[in-house]
Protein backbone atom coordinates (compact mmCIF):
# COMPACT_ATOMS: atom_id res chain seq x y z
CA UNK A 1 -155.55 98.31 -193.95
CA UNK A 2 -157.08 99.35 -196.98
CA UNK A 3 -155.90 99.64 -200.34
CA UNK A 4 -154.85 103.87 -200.27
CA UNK A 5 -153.27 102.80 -196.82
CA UNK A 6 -150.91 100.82 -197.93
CA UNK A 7 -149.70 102.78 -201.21
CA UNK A 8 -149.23 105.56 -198.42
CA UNK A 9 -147.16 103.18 -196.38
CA UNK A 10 -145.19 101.98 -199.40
CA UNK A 11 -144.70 105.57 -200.29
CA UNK A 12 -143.16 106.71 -196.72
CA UNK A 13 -140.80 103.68 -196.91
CA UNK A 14 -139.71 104.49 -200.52
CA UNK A 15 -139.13 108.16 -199.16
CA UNK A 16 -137.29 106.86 -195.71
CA UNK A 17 -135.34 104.31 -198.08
CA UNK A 18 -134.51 107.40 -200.18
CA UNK A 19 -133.42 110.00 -197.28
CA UNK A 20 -131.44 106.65 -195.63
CA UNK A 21 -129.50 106.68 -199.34
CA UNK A 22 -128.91 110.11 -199.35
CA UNK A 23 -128.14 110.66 -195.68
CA UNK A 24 -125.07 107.78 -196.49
CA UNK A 25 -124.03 109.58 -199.60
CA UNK A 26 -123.12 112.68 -197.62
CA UNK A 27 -121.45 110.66 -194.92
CA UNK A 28 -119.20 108.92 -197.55
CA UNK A 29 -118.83 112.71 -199.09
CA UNK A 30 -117.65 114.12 -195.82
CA UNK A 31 -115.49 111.31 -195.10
CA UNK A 32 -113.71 111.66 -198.88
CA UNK A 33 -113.37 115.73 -198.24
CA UNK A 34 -111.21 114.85 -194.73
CA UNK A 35 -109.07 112.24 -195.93
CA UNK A 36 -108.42 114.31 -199.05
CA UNK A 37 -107.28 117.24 -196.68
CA UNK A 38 -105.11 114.88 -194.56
CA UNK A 39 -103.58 113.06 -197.31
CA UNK A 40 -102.68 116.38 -198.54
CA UNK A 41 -101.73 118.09 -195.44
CA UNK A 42 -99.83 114.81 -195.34
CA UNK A 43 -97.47 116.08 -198.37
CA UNK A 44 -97.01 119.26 -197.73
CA UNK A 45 -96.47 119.55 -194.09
CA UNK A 46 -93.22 117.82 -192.95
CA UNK A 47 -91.83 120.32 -196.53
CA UNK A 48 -92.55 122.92 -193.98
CA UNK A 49 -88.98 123.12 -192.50
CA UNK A 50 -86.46 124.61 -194.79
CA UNK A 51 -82.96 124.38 -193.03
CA UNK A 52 -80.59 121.90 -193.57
CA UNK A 53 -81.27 118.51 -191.68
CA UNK A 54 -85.13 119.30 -190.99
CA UNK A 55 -88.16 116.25 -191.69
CA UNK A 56 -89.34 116.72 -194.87
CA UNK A 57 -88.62 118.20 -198.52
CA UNK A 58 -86.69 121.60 -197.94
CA UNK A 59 -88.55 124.31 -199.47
CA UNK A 60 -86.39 126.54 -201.92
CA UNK A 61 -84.91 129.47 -200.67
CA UNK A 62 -82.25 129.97 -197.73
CA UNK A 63 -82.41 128.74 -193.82
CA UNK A 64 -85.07 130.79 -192.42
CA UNK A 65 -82.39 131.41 -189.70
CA UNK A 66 -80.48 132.78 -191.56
CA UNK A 67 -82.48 134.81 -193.32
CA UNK A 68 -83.58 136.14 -189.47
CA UNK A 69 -79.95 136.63 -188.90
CA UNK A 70 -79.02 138.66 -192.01
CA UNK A 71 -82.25 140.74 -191.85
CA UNK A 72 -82.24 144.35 -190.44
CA UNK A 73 -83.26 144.69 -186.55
CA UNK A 74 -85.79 146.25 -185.03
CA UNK A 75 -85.73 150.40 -184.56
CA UNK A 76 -84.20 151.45 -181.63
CA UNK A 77 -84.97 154.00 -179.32
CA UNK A 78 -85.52 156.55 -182.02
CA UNK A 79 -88.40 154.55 -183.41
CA UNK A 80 -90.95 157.17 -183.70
CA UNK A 81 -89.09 159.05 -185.92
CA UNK A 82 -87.92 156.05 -188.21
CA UNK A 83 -88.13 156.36 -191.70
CA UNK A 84 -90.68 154.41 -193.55
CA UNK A 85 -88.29 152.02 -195.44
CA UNK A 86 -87.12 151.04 -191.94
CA UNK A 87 -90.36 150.03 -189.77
CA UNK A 88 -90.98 147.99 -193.43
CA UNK A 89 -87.49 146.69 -192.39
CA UNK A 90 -88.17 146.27 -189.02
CA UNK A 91 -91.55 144.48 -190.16
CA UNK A 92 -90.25 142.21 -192.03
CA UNK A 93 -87.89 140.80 -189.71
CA UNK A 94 -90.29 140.50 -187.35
CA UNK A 95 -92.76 138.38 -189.55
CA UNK A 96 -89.43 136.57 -190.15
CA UNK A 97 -89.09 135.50 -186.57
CA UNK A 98 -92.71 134.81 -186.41
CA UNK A 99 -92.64 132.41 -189.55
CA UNK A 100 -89.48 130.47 -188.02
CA UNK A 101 -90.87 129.51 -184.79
CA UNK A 102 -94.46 129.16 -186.44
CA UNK A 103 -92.25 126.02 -188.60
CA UNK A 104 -90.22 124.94 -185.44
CA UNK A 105 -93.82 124.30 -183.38
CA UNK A 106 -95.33 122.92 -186.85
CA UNK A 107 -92.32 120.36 -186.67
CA UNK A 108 -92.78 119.45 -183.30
CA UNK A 109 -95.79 119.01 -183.54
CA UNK A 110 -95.31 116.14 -186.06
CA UNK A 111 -93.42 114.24 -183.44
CA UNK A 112 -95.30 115.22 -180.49
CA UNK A 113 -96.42 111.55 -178.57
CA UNK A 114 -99.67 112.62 -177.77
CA UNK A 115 -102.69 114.41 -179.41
CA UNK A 116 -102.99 116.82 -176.91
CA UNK A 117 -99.29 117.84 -177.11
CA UNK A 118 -100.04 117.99 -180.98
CA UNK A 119 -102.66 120.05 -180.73
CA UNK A 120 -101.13 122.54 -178.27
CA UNK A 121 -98.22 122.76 -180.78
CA UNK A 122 -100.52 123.23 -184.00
CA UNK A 123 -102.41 126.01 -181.81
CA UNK A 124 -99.34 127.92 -181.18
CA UNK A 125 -97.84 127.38 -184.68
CA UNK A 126 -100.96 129.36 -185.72
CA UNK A 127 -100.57 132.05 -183.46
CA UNK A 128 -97.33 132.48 -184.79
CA UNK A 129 -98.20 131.86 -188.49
CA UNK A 130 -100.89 134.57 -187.84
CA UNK A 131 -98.81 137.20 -186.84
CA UNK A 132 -96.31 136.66 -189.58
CA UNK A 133 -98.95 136.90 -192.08
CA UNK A 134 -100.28 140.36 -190.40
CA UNK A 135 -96.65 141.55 -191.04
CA UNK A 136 -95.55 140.16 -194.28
CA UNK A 137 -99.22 139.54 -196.27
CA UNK A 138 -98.05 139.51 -199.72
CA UNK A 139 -95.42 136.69 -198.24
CA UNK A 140 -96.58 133.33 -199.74
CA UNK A 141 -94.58 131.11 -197.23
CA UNK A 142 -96.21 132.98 -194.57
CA UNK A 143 -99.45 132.17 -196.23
CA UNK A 144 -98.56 128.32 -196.39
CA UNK A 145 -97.06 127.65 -192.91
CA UNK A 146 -100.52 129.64 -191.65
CA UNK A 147 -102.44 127.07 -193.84
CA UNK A 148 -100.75 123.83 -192.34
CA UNK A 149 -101.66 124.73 -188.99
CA UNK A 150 -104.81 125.31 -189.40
CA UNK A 151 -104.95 122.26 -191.02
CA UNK A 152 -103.37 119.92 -188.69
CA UNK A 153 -105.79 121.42 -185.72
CA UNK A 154 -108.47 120.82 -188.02
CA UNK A 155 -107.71 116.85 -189.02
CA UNK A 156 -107.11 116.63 -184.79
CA UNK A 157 -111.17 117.63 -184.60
CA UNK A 158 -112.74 115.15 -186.37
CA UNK A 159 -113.63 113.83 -189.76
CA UNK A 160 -116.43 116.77 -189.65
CA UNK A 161 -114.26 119.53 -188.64
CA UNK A 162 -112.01 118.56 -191.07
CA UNK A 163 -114.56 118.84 -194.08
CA UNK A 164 -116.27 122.27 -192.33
CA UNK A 165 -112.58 123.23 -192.92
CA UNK A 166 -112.39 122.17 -196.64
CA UNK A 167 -113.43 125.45 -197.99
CA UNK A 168 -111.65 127.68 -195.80
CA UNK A 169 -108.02 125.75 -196.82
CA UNK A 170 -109.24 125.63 -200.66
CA UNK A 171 -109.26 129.57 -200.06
CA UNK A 172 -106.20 129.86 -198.34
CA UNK A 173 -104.06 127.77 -200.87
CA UNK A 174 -105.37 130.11 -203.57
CA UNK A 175 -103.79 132.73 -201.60
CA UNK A 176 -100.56 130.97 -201.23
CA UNK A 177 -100.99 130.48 -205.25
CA UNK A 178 -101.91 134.10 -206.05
CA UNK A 179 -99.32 135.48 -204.36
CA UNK A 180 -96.41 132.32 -205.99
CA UNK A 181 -98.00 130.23 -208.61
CA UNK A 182 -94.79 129.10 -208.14
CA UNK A 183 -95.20 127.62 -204.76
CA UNK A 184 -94.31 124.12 -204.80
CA UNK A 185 -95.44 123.00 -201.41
CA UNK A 186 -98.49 124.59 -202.35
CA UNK A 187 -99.10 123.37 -205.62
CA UNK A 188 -98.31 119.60 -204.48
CA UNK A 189 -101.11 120.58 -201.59
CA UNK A 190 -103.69 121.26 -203.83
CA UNK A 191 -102.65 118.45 -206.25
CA UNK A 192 -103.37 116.11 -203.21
CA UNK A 193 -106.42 117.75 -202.74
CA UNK A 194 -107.53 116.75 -206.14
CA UNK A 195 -106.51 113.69 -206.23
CA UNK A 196 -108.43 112.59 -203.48
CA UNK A 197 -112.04 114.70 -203.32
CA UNK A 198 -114.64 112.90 -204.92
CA UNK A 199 -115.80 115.13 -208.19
CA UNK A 200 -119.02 116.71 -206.58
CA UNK A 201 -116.51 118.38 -204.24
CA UNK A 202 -114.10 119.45 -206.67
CA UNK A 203 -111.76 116.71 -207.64
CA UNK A 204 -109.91 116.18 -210.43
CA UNK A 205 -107.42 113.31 -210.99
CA UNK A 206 -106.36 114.67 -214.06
CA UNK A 207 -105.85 118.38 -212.83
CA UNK A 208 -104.61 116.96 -209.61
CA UNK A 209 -101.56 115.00 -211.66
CA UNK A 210 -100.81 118.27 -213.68
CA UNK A 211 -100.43 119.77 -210.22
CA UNK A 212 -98.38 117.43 -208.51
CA UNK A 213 -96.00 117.14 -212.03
CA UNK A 214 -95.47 120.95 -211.98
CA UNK A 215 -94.56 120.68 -207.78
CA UNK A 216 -92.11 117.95 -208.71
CA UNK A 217 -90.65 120.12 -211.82
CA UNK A 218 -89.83 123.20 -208.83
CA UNK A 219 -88.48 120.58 -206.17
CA UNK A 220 -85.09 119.20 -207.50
CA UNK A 221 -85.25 117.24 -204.18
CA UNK A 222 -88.27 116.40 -203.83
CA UNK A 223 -89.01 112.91 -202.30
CA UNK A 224 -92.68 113.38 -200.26
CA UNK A 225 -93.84 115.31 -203.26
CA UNK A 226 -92.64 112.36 -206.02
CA UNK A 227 -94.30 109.58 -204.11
CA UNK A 228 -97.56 111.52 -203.90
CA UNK A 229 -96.91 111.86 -207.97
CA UNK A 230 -96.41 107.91 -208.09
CA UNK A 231 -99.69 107.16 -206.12
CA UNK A 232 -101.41 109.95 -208.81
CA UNK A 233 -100.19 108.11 -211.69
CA UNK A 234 -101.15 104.79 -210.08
CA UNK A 235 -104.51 105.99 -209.87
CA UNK A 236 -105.62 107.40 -213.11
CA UNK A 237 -103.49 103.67 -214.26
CA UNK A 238 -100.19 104.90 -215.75
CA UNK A 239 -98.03 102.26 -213.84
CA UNK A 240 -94.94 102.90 -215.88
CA UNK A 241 -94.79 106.28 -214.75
CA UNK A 242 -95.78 105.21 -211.24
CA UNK A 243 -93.09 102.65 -210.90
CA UNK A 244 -90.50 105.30 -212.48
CA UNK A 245 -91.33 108.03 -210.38
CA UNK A 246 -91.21 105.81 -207.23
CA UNK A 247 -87.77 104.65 -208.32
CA UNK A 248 -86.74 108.36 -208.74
CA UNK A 249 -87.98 109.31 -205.19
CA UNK A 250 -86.02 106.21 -203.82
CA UNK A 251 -83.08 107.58 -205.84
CA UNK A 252 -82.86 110.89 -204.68
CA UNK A 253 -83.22 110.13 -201.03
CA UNK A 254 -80.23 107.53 -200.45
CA UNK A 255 -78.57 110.72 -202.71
CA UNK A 256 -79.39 113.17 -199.57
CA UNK A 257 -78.25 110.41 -197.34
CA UNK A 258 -81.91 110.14 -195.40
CA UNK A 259 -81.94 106.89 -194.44
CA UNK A 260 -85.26 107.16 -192.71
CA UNK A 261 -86.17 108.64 -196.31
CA UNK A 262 -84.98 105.65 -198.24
CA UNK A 263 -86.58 102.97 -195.62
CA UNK A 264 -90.07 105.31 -196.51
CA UNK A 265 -89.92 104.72 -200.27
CA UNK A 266 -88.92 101.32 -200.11
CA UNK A 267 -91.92 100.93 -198.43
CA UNK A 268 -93.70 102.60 -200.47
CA UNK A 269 -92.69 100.72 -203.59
CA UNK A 270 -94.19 97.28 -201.73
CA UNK A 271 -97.48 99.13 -200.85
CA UNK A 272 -97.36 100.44 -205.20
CA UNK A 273 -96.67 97.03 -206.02
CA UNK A 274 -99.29 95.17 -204.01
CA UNK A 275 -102.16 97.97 -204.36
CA UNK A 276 -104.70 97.10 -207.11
CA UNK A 277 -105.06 99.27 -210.28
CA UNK A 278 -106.52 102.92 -210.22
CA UNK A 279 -106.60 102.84 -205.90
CA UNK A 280 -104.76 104.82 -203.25
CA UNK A 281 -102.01 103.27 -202.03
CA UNK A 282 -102.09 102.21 -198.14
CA UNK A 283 -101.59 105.50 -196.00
CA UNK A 284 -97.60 105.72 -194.51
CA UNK A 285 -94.96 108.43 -193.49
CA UNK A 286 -94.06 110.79 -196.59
């Protein structure tokens, strides 16, 4: 092999070096974008359910059931001549119904024993969630419930389907956020989000702690949503505030009485304590 054969051999091997590099760059990428949606999916979702008793941080506002039960019923047989104010009525109640079982299959879902059973839950949770959007769009909750499902199907598909999805649930929290920049669920969502994307995909720890601080501020009891504001502050290496916040989450749980809640942070507390500065704590139940 002469001399301009082997700087052409060295050159290929710097190049397949190079694409090797690159090629586990994007793998490491596409791993970051899925665990950032699960982790997130992972605070929000069991906040789905907002009647009394339900997994998860109740979302403000009354029982959805009730709600369903208060709201006007559907035209009778005199639709066709129904005034406009009523099929808006009638509309309405509908998407109610549709958003109440879309959260009842979201919830089962979450303790489904199998991922097939999951997945046939999440599936139908969206069908629901779809049809309460089509009657109530300007309905943030709607917007939210339809965003968890698709989520949850999506982390069931893979690590890749779950970053294909990344953009698409980016999109669909700004809805949620357009339509209730109040949101909290939402905003602790996207806060999680942030937290957890590496920068070239759009995270922010420091935008992702303002987020998670203002979901915390609209959740009086909040105790998914404060632990996911612990693990922030341990991250970006404010340990006071991550120990204090931990304590408050613990705090407000044995106050609802949720044992299953208070056995969660105390766990949680162990994993702050043993994690090492500026990382995630381990992944367990919110």
């Amino acid at each position: 092999m002469n001399h301009s054969q082997r700087r052409v051999g060295r050159s290929l091997g710097t190049y397949r070096i190079a694409e090797v590099r690159r090629g586990l760059a994007r793998s490491r990428r596409t791993r970051h974008a899925a665990l950032a949606v699960a982790l997130a999916l992972a605070c929000a979702g069991p906040a789905l359910a907002a009647c009394p008793g339900a997994a998860g941080d109740a979302h403000e506002g009354p029982c959805l059931d009730e709600a369903t039960a208060n709201a006007p019923t559907a035209a009778g047989p005199d639709t066709a001549t129904a005034r406009p104010a009523d099929a808006a009525d009638a509309a309405s109640a509908e998407g109610r119904r549709e958003l109440t079982d879309a959260k009842r299959l979201i919830d089962a879902g979450e303790v489904a024993s199998s991922d097939d059973a999951r997945r046939q839950a999440y599936e139908a949770a969206k069908q629901h969630a779809d049809r309460a959007v089509a009657q109530m769009p300007n309905d943030a909750d709607a917007h939210f419930v339809q965003f968890a499902a698709e989520g949850r199907i999506a982390q069931l598909g893979g690590i890749a389907v779950a970053a294909l999805q990344l953009v698409k649930l980016n999109k669909q929290l700004d809805e949620v956020l357009r339509l209730d920049p109040n949101h909290a669920n939402a905003l602790a969502a996207r806060g999680g989000m942030l937290m957890k994307l590496p920068r070239l995909l759009g995270g922010d720890t420091g935008e992702g702690v303002e987020y998670l601080e203002r979901a915390v501020s609209l959740d009086s009891t909040a105790v998914g949503k404060r632990l996911e504001l612990a693990e922030a502050y341990h991250i970006v290496g404010r340990e006071d505030e991550a120990r204090a916040t931990a304590q408050s989450a613990l705090q407000v749980a044995k106050q609802l009485d949720q044992p299953d809640r208070v056995a969660t942070c105390e766990r949680f507390i162990v994993e702050l304590q043993k994690s090492c500065s500026g990382c995630a704590v381990a992944s367990i139940g919110r």
